[in-house]
N, C-alpha and C. Protein backbone atom coordinates (compact mmCIF):
# COMPACT_ATOMS: atom_id res chain seq x y z
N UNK A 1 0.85 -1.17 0.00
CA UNK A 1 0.00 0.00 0.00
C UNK A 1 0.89 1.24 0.00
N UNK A 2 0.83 2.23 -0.76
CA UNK A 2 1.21 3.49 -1.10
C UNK A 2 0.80 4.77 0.27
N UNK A 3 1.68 5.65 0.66
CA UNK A 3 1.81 6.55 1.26
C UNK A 3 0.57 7.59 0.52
N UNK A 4 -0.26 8.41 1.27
CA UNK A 4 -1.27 9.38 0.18
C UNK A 4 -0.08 10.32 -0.36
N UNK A 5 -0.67 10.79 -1.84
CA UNK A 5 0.50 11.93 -2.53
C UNK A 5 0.13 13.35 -1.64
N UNK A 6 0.61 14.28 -1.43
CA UNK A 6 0.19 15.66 -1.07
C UNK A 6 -0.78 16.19 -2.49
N UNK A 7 -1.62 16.85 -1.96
CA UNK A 7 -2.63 17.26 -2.48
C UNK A 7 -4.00 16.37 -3.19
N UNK A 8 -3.65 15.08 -2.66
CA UNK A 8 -4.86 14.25 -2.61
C UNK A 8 -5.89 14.51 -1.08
N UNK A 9 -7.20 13.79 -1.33
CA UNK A 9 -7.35 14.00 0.06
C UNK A 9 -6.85 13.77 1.23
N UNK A 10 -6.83 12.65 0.90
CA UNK A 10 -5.94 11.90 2.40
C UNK A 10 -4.94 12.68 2.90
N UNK A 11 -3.87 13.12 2.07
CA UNK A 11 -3.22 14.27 2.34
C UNK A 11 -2.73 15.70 2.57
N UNK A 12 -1.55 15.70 2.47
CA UNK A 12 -0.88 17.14 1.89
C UNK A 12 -2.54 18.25 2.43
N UNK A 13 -3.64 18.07 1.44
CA UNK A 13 -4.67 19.33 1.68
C UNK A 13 -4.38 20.55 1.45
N UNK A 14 -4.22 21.87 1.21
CA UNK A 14 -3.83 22.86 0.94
C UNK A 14 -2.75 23.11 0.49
N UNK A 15 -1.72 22.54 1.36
CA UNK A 15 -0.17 22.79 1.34
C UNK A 15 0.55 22.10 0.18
N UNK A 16 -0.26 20.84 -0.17
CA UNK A 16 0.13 20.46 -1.52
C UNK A 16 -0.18 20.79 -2.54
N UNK A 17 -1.19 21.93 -2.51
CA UNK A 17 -1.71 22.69 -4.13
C UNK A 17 -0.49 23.62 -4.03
N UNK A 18 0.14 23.46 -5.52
CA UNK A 18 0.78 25.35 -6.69
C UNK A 18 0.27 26.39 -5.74
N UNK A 19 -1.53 26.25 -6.49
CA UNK A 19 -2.10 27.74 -6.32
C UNK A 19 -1.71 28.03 -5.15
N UNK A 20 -1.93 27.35 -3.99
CA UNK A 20 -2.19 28.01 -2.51
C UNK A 20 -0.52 28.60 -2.33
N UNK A 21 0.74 27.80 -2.71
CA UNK A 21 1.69 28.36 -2.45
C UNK A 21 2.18 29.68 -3.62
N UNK A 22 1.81 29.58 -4.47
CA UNK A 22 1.15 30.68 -5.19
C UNK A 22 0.84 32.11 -4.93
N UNK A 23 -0.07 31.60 -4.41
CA UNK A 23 -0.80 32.60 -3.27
C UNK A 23 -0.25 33.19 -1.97
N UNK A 24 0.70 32.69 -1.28
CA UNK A 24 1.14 32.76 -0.23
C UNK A 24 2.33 33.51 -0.62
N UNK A 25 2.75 33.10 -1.90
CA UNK A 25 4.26 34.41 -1.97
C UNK A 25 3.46 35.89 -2.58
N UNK A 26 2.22 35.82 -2.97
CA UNK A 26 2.16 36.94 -3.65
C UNK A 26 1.71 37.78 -2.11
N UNK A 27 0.82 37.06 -1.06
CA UNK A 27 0.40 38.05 -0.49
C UNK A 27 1.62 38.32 0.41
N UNK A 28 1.99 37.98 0.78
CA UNK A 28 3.87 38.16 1.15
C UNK A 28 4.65 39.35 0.49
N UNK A 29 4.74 39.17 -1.14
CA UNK A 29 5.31 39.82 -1.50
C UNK A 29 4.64 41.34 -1.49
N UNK A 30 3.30 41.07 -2.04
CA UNK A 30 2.23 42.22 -2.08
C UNK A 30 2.42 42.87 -0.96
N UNK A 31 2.10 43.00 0.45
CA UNK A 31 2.75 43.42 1.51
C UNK A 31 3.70 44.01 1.37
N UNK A 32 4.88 43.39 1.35
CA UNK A 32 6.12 43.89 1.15
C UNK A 32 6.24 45.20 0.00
N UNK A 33 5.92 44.94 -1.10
CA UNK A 33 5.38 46.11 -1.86
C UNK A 33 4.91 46.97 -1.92
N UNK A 34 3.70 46.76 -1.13
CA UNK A 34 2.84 47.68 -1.02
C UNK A 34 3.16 48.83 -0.26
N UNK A 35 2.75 47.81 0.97
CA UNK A 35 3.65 49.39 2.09
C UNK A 35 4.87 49.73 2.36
N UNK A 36 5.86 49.03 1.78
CA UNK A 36 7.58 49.80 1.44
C UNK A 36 7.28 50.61 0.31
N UNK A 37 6.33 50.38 -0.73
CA UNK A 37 6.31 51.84 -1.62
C UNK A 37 5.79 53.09 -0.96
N UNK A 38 4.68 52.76 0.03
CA UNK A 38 3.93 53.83 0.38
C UNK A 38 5.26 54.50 1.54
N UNK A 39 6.31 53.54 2.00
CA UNK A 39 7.35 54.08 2.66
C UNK A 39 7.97 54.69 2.39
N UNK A 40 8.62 54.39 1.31
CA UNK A 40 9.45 55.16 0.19
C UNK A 40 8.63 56.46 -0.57
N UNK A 41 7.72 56.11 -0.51
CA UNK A 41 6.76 57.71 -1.06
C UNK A 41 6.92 58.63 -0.12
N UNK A 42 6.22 58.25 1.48
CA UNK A 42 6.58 59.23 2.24
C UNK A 42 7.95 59.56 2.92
N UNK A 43 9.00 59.02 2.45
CA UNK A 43 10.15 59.45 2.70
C UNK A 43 10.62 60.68 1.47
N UNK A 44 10.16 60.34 0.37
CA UNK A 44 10.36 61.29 -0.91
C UNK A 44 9.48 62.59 -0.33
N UNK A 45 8.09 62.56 0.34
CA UNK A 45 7.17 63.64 0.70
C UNK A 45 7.86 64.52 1.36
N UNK A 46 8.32 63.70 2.63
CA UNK A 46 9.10 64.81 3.94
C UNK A 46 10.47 65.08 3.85
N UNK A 47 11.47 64.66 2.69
CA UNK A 47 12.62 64.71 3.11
C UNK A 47 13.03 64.00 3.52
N UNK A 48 13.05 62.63 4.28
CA UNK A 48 13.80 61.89 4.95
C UNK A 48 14.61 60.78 3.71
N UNK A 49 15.89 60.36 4.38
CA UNK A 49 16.59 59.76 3.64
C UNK A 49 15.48 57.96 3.38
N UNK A 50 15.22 57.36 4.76
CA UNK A 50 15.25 55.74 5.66
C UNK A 50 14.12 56.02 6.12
N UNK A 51 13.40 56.77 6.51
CA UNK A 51 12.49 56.89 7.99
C UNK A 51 11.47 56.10 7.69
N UNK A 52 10.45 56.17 6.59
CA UNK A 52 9.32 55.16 6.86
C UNK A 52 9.68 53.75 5.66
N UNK A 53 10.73 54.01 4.82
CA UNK A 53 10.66 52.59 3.88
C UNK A 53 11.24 51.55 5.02
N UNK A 54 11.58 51.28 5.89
CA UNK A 54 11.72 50.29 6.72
C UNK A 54 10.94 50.08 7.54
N UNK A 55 10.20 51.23 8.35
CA UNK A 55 8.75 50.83 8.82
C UNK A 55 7.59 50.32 8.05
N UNK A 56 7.71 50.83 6.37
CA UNK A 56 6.73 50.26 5.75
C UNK A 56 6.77 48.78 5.47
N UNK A 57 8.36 48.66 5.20
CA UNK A 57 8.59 46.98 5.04
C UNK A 57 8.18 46.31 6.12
N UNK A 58 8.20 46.37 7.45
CA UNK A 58 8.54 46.29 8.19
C UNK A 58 6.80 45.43 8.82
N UNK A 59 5.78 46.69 8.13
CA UNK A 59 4.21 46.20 8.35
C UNK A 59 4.05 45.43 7.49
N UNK A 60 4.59 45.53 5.99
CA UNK A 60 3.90 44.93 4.92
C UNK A 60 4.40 43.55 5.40
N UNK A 61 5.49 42.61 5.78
CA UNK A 61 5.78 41.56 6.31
C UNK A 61 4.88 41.27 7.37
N UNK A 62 4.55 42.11 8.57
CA UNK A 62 3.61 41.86 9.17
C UNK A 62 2.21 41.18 8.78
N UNK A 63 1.81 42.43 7.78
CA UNK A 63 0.44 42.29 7.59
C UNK A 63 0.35 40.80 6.44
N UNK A 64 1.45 40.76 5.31
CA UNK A 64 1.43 39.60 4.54
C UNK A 64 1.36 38.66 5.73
N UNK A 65 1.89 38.16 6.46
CA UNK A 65 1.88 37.26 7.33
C UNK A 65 0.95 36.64 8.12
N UNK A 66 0.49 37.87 8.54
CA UNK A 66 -0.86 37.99 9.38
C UNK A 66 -2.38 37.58 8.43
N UNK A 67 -1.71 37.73 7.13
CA UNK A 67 -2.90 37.99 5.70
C UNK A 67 -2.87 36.07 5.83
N UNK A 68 -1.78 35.23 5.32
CA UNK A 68 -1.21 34.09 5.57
C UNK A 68 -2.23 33.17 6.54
N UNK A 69 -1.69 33.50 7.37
CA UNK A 69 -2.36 32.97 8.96
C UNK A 69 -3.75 32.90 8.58
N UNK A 70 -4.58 33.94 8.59
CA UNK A 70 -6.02 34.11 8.38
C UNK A 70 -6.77 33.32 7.69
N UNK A 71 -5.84 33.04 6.16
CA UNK A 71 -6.11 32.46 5.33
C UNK A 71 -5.66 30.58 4.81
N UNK A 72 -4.98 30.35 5.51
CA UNK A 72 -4.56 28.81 5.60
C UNK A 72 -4.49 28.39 7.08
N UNK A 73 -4.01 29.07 7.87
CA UNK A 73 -3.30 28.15 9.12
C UNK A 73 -5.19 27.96 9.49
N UNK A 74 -6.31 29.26 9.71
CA UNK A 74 -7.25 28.79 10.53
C UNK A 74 -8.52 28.11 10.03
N UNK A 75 -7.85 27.69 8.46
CA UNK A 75 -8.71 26.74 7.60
C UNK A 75 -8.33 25.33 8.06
N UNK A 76 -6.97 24.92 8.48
CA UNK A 76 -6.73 23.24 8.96
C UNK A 76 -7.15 23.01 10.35
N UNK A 77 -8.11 23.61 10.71
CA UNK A 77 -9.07 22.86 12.03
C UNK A 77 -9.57 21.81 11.70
């Protein structure tokens, strides 16, 4: 008898689909993008060299993460 493959039922489940990992770098990356641009914008606004593109990275990792969580970890109950 054979081990189940990932992304059959028996198995894997989410973590063995493309799409879902797919999905998981974009909202990651999207994050990261998003609000390090809006960091880098308001550093261009006020003058500052650093001041918010590292705080922006800083959420967008957060929030991708947090986006993550919401969306896979509290679906495998």
């Amino acid at each position: 008898m054979s081990a189940p493959m990932a992304g059959t039922p028996e198995g894997g489940g989410d973590w063995g689909n493309p799409g879902a990992a797919w999905s998981i770098i974009g909202l990651l990356l999207g994050g990261l993008l998003a609000w390090g641009g809006i960091g880098y914008w308001l550093d261009r606004l006020f003058g500052f060299r650093a001041l918010f593109l590292p705080i922006g990275v800083v959420l967008g990792a957060v929030g991708g993460t947090w986006l993550v969580i919401i969306r896979y970890a509290r679906n495998r109950k």
